[in-house]
N, C-alpha and C. Protein backbone atom coordinates (compact mmCIF):
# COMPACT_ATOMS: atom_id res chain seq x y z
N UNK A 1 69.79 -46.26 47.39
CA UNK A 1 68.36 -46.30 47.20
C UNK A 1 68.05 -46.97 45.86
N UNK A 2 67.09 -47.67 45.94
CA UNK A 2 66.62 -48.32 44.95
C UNK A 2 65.70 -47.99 43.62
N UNK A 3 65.70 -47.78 42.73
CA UNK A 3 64.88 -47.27 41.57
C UNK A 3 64.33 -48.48 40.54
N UNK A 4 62.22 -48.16 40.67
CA UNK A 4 62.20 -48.85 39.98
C UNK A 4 61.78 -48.28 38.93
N UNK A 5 61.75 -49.12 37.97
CA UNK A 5 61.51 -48.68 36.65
C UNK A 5 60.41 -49.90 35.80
N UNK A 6 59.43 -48.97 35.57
CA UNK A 6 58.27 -50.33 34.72
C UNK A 6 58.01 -50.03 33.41
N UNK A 7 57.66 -50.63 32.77
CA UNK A 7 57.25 -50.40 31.12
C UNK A 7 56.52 -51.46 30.47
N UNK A 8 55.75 -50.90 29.37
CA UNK A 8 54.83 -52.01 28.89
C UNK A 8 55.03 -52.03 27.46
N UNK A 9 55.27 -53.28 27.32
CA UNK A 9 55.04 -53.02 25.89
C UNK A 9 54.12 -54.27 24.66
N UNK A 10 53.51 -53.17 24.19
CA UNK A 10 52.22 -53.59 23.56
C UNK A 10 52.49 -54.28 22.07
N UNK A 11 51.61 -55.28 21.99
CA UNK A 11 51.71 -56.38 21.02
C UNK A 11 50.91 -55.85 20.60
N UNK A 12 50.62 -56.33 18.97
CA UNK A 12 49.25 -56.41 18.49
C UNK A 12 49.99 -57.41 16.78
N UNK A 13 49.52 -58.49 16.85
CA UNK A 13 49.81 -59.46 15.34
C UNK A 13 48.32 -59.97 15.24
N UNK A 14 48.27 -59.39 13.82
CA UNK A 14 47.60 -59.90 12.81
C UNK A 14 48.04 -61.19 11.43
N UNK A 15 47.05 -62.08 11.76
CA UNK A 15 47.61 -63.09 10.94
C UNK A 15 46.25 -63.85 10.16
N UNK A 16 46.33 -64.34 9.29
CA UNK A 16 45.08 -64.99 8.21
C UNK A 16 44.21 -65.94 9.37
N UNK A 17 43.00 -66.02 8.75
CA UNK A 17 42.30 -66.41 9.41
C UNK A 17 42.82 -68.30 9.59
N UNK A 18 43.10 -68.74 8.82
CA UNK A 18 43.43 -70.21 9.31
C UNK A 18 45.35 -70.40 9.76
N UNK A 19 45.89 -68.82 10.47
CA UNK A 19 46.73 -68.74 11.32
C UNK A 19 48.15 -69.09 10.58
N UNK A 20 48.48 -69.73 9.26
CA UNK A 20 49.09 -70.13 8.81
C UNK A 20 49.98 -68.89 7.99
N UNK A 21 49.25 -67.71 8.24
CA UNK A 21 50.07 -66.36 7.23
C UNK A 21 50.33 -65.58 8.73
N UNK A 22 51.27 -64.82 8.79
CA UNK A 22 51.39 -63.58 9.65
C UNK A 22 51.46 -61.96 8.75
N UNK A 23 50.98 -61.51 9.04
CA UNK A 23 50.73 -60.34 7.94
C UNK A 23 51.47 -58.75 8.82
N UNK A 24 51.44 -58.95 10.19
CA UNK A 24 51.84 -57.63 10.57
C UNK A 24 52.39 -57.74 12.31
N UNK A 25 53.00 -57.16 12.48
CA UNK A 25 53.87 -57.66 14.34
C UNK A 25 54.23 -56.24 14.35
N UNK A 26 53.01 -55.95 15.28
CA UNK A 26 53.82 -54.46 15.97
C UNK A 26 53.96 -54.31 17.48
N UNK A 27 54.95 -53.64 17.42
CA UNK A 27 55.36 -53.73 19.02
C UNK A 27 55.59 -52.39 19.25
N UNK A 28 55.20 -52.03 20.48
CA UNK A 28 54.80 -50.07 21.15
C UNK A 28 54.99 -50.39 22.17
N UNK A 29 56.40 -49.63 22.76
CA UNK A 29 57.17 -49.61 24.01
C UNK A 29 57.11 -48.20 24.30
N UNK A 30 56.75 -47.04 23.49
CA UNK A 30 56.19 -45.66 23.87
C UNK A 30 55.60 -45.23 23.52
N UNK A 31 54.46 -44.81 24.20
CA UNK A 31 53.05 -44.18 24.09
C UNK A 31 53.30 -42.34 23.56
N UNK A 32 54.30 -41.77 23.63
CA UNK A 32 55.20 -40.16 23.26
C UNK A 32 55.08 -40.56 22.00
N UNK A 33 53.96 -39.52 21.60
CA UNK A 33 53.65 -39.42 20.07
C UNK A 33 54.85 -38.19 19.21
N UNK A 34 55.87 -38.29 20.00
CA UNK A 34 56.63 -37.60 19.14
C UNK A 34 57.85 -38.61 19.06
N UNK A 35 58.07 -39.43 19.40
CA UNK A 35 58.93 -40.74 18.84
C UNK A 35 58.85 -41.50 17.73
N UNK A 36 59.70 -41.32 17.27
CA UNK A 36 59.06 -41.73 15.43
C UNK A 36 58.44 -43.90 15.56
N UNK A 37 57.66 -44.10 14.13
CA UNK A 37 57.66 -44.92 14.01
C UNK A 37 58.22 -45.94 13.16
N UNK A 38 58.83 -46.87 13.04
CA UNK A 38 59.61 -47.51 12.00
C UNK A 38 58.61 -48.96 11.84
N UNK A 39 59.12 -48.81 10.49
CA UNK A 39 58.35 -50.51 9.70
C UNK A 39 59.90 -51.17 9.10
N UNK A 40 60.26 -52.64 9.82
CA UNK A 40 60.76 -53.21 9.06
C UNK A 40 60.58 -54.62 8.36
N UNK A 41 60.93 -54.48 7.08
CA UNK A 41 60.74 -55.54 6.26
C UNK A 41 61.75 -56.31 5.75
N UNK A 42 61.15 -57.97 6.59
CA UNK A 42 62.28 -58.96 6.39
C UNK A 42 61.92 -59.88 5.76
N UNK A 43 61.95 -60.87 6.15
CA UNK A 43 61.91 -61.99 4.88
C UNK A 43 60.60 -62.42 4.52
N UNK A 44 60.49 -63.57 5.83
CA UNK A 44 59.13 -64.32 6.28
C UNK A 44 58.65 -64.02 7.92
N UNK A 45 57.36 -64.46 8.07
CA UNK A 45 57.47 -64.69 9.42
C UNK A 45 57.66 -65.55 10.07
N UNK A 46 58.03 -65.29 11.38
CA UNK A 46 58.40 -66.39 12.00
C UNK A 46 56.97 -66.89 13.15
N UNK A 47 57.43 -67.64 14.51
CA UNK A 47 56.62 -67.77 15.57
C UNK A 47 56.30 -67.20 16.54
N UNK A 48 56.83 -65.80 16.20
CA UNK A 48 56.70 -64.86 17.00
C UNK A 48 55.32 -64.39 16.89
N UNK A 49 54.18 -63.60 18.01
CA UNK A 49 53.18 -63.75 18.24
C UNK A 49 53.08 -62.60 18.93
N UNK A 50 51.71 -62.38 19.94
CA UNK A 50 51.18 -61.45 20.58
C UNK A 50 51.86 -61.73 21.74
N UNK A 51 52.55 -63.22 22.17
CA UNK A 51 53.09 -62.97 23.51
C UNK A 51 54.58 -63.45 23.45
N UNK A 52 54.97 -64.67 22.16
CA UNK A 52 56.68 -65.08 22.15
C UNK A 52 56.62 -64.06 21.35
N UNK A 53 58.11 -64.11 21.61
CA UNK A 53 59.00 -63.18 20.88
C UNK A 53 60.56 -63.86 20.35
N UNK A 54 60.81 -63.66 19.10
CA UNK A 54 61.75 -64.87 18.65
C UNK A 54 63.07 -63.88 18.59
N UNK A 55 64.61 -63.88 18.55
CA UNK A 55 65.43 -63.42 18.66
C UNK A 55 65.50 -62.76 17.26
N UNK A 56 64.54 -62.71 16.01
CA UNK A 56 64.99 -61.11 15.66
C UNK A 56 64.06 -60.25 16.16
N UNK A 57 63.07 -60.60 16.32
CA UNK A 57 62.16 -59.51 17.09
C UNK A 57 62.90 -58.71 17.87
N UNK A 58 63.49 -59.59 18.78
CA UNK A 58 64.53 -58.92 20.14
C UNK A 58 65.56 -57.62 19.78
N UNK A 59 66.51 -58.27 19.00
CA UNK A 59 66.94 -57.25 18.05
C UNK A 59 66.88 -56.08 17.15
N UNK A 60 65.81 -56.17 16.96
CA UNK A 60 64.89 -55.10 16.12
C UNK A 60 64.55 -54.33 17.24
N UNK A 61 63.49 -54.50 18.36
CA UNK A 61 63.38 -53.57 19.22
C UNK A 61 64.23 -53.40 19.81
N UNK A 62 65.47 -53.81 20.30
CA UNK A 62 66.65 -53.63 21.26
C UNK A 62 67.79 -52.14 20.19
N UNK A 63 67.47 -52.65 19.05
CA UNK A 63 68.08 -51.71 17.95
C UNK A 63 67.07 -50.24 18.21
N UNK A 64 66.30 -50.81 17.91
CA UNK A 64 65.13 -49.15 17.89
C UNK A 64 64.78 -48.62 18.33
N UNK A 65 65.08 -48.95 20.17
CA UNK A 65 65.11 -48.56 21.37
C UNK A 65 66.16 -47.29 21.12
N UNK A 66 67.34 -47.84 20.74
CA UNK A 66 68.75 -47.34 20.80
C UNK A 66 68.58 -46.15 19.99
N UNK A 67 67.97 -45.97 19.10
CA UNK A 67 67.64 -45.31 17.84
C UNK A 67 66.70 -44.20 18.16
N UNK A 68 66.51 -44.11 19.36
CA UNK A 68 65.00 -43.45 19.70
C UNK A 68 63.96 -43.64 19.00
N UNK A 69 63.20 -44.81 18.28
CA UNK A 69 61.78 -44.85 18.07
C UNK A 69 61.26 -45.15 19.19
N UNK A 70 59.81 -45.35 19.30
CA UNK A 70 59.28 -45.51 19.95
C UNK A 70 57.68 -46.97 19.83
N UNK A 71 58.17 -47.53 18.72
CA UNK A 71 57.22 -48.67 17.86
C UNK A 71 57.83 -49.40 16.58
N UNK A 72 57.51 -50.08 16.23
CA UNK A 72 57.71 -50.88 15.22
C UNK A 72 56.68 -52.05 14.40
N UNK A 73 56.31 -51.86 12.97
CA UNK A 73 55.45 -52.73 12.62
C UNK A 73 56.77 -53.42 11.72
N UNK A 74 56.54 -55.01 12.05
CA UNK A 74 57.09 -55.68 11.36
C UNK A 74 56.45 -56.55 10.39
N UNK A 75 57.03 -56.64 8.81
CA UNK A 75 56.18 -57.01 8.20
C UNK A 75 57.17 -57.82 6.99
N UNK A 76 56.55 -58.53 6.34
CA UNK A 76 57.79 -59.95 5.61
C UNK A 76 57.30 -59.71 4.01
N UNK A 77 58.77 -60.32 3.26
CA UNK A 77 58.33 -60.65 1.54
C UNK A 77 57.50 -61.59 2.01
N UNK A 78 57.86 -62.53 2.12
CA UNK A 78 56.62 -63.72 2.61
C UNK A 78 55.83 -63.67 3.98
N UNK A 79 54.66 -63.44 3.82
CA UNK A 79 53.62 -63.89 5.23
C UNK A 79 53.29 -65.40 5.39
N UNK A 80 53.89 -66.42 5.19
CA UNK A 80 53.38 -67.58 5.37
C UNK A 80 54.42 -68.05 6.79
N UNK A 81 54.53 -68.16 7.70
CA UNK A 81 54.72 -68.63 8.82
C UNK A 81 55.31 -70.13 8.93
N UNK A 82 57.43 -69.63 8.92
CA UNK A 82 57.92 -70.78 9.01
C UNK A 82 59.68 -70.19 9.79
N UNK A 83 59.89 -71.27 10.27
CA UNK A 83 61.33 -70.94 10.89
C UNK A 83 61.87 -70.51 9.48
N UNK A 84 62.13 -71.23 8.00
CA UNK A 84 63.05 -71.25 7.51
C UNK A 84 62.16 -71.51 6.08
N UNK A 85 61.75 -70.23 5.57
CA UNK A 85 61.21 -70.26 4.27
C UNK A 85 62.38 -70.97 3.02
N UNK A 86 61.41 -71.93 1.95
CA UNK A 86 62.24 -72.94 1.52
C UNK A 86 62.10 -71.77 -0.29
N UNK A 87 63.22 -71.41 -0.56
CA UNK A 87 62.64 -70.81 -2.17
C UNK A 87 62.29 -71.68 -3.17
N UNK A 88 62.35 -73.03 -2.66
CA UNK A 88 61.81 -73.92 -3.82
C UNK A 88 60.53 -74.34 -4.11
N UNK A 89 59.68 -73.60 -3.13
CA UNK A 89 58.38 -73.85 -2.86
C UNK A 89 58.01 -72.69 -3.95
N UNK A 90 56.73 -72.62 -4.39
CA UNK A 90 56.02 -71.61 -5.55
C UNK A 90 55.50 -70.95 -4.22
N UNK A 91 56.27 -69.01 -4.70
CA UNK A 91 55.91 -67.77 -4.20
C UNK A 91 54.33 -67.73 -3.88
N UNK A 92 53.74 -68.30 -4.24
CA UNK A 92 51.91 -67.89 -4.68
C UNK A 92 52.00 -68.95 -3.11
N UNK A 93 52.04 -69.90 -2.71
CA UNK A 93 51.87 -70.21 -1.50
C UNK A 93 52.72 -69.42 -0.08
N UNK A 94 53.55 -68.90 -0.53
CA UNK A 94 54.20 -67.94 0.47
C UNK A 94 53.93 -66.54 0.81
N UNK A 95 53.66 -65.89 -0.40
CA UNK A 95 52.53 -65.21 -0.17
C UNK A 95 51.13 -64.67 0.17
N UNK A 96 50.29 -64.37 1.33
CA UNK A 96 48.44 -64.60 1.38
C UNK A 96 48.57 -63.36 0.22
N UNK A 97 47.37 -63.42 -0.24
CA UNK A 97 46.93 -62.08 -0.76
C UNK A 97 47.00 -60.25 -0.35
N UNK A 98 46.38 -61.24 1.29
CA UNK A 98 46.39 -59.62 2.01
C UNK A 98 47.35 -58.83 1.97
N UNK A 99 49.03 -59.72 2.48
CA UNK A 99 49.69 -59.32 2.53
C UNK A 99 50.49 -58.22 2.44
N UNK A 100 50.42 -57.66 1.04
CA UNK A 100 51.16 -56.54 0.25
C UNK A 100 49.75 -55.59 0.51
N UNK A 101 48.74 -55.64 1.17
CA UNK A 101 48.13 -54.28 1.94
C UNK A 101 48.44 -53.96 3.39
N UNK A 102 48.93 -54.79 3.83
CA UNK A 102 49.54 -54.73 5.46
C UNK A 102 50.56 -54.32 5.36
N UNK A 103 51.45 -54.00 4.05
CA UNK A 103 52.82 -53.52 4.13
C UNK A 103 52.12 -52.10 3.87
N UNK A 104 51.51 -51.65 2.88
CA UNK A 104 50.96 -50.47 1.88
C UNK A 104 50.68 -49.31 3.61
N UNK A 105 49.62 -50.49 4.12
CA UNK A 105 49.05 -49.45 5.24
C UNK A 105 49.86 -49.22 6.28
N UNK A 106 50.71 -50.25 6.77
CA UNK A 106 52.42 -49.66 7.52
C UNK A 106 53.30 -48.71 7.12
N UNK A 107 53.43 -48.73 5.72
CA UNK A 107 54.33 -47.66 5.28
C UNK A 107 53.98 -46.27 5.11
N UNK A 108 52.43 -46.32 5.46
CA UNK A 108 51.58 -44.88 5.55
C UNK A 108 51.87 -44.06 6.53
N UNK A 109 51.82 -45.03 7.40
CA UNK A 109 51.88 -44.17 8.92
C UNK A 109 53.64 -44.24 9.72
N UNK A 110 54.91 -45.06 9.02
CA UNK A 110 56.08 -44.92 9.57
C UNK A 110 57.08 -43.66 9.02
N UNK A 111 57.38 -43.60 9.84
CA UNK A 111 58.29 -42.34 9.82
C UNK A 111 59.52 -42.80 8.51
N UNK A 112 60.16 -44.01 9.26
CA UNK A 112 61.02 -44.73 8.62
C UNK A 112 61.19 -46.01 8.34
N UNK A 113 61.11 -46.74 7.03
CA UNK A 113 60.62 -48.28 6.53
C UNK A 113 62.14 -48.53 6.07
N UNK A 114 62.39 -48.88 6.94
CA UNK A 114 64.02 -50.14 6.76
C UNK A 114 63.44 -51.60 6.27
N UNK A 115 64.66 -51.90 4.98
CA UNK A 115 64.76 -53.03 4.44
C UNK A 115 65.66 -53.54 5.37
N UNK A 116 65.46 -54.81 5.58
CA UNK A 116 66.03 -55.73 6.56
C UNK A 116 65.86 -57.13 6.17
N UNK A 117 65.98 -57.68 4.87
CA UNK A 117 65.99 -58.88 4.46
C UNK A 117 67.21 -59.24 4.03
N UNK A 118 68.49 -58.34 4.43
CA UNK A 118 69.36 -59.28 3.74
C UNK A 118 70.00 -59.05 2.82
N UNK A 119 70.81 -60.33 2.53
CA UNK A 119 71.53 -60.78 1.88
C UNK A 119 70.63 -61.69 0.46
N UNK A 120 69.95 -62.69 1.18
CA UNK A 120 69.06 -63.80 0.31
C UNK A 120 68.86 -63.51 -0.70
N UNK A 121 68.52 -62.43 -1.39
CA UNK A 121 68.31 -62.29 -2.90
C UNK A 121 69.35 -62.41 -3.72
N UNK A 122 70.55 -62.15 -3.36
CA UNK A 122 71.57 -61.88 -3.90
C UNK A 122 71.54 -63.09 -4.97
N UNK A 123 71.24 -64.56 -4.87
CA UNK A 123 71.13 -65.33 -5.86
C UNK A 123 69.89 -66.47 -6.11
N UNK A 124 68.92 -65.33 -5.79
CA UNK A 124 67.74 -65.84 -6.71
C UNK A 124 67.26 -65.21 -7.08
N UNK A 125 66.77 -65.59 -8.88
CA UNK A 125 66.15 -64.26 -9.65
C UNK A 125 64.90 -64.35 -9.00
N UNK A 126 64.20 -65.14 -8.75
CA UNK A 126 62.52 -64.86 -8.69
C UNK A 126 62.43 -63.70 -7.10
N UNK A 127 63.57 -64.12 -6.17
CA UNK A 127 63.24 -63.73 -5.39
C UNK A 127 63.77 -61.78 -5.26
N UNK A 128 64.51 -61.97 -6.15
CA UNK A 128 65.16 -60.56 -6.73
C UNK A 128 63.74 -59.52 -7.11
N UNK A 129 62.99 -60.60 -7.99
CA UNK A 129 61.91 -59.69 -8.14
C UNK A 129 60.99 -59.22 -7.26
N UNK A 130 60.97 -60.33 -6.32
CA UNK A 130 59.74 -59.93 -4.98
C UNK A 130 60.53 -58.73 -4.37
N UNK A 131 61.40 -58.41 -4.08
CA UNK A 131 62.20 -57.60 -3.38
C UNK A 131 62.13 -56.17 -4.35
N UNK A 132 61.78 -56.30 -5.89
CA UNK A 132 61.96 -55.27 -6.68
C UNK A 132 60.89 -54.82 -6.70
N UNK A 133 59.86 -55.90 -6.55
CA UNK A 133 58.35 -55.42 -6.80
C UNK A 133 57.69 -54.57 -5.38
N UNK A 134 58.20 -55.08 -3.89
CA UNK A 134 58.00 -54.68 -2.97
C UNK A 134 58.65 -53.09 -2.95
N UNK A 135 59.57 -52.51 -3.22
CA UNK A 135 60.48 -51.89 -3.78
C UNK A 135 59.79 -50.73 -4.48
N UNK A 136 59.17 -51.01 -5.64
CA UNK A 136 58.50 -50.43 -6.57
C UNK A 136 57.26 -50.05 -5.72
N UNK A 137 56.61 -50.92 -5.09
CA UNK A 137 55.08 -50.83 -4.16
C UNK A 137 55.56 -49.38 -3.47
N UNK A 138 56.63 -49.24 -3.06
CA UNK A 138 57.17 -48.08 -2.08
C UNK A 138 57.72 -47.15 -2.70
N UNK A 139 57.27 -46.69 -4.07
CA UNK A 139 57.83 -46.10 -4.94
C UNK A 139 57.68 -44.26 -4.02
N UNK A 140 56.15 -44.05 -3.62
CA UNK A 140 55.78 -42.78 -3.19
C UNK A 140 56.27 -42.90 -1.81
N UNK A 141 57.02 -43.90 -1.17
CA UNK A 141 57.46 -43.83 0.12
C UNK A 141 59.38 -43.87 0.15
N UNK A 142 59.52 -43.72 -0.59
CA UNK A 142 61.43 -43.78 -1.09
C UNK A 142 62.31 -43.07 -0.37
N UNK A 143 61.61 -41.87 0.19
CA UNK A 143 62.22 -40.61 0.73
C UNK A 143 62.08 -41.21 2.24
N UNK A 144 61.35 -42.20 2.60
CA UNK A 144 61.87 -42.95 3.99
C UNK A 144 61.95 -44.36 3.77
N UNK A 145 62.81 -45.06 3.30
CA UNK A 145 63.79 -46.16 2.66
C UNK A 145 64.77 -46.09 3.14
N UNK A 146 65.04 -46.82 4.04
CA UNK A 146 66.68 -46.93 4.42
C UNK A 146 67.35 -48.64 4.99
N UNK A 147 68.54 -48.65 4.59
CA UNK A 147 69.50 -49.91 4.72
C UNK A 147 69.89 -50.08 6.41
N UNK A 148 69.94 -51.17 7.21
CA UNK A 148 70.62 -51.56 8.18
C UNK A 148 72.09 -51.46 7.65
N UNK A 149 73.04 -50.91 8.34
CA UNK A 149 74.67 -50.52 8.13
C UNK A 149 75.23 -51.09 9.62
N UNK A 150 76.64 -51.94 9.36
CA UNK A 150 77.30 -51.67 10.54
C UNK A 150 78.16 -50.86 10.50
N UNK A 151 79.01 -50.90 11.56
CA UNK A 151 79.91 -49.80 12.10
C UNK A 151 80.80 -49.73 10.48
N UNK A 152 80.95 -50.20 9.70
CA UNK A 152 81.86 -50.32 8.84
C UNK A 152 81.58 -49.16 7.56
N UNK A 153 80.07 -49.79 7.62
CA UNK A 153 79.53 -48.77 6.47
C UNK A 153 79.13 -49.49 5.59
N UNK A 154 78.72 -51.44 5.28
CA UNK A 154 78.46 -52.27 4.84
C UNK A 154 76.90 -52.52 5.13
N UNK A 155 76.69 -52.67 4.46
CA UNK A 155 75.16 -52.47 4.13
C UNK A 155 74.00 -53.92 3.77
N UNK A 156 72.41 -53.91 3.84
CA UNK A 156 71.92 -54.61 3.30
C UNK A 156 71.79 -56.47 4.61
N UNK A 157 72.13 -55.53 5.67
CA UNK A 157 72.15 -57.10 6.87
C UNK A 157 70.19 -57.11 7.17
N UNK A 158 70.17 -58.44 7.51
CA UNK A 158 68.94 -58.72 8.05
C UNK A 158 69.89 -58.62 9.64
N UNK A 159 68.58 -58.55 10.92
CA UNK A 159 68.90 -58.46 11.73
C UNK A 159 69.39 -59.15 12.85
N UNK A 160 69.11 -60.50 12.38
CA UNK A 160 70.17 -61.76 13.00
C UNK A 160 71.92 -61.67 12.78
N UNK A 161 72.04 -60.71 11.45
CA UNK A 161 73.80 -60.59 11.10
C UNK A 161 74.16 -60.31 12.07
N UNK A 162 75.45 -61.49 12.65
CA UNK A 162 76.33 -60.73 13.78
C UNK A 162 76.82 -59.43 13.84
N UNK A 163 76.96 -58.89 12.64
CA UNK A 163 77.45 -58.15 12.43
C UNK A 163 77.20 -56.27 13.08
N UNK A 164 75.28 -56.82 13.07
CA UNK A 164 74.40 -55.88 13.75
C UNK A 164 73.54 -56.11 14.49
N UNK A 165 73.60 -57.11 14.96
CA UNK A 165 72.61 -57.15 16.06
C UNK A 165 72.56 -56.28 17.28
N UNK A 166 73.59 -55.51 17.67
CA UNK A 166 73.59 -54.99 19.09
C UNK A 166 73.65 -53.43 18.70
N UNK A 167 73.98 -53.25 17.31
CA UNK A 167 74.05 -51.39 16.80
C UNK A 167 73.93 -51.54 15.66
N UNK A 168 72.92 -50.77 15.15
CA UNK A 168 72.52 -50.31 13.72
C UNK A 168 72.90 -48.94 13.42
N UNK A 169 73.05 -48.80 11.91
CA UNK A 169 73.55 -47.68 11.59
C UNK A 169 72.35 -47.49 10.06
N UNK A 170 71.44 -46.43 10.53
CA UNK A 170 70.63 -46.32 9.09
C UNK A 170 70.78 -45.62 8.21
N UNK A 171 71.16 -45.47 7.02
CA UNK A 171 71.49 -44.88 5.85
C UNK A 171 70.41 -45.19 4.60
N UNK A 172 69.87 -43.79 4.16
CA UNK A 172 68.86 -43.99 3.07
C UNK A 172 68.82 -44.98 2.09
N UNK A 173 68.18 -45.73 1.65
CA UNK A 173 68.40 -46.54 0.42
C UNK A 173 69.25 -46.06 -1.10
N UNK A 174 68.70 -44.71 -1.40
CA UNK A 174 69.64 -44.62 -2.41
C UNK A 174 71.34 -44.17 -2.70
N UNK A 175 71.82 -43.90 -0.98
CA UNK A 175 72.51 -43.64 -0.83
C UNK A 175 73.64 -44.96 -0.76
């Protein structure tokens, strides 16, 4: 016998009015208000939208599925909307303004706000700081801060790393 099985799952991206910033990508695959919610924060955004969906998106919910959440707001150091943010460009154009309030008001309402940018800072100072300052912004939210880990116990992957794309392992930030 045959079993079907349906599910919906709900978009909602907010992006600057002349479309060029993405500021917030949430995706709600369960309506069970007792499934936690997670915010993760990666780099930039990409072309992912209210209806594509780009392969870390995929990953992220395919991970958080696994994880039992039940939503995800995704949200970037940079909101300016590019496959492949260039660091040689000045931060003040990669950044909109709004931005760092679309993270503030995500991190209000998630259960758990995973860093998921990576590696990339590792050798740039300016960008060391965006990551410190974002960091600091989450100073009253610390106690739900946590690292993407693989099976190893290696820490600090964005979610394209082969390493984790198919299983995440979350461990607090200060740990």
């Amino acid at each position: 016998m045959a079993a079907t099985e349906k599910s919906t799952l709900k978009t909602e991206a907010i992006f600057s009015e002349d479309k060029e910033h993405r500021f917030l990508l949430k995706k709600e695959w369960n309506k069970n208000k007792n499934k936690k919610k997670a915010m993760v924060i990666m780099i930039n955004s990409s072309s992912a939208d209210g209806v594509s969906i780009d392969y870390t998106t995929l990953y992220v919910i395919n991970n958080l599925v696994k994880l039992d959440f039940g939503s995800v707001d995704m949200v970037n150091l940079f909101s300016k909307i590019d496959i492949r943010v260039s660091l040689k460009e000045s931060f003040d154009d990669l950044i909109h303004e709004d931005n760092d309030g679309y993270i503030l008001k995500s991190a209000a309402k998630a259960d758990n706000i995973i860093i998921a940018w990576g590696k990339i800072g590792k050798q740039n100072k300016e960008l060391q700081k965006r990551q410190r300052a974002i960091i600091d912004m989450l100073e009253e939210y610390k106690d739900k801060l946590y690292l993407i880990k693989d099976s190893s116990g290696r820490g600090g992957y964005h979610p394209l790393a082969p390493q984790v794309r198919f299983q995440w392992h979350l461990e607090p930030l200060g740990e």
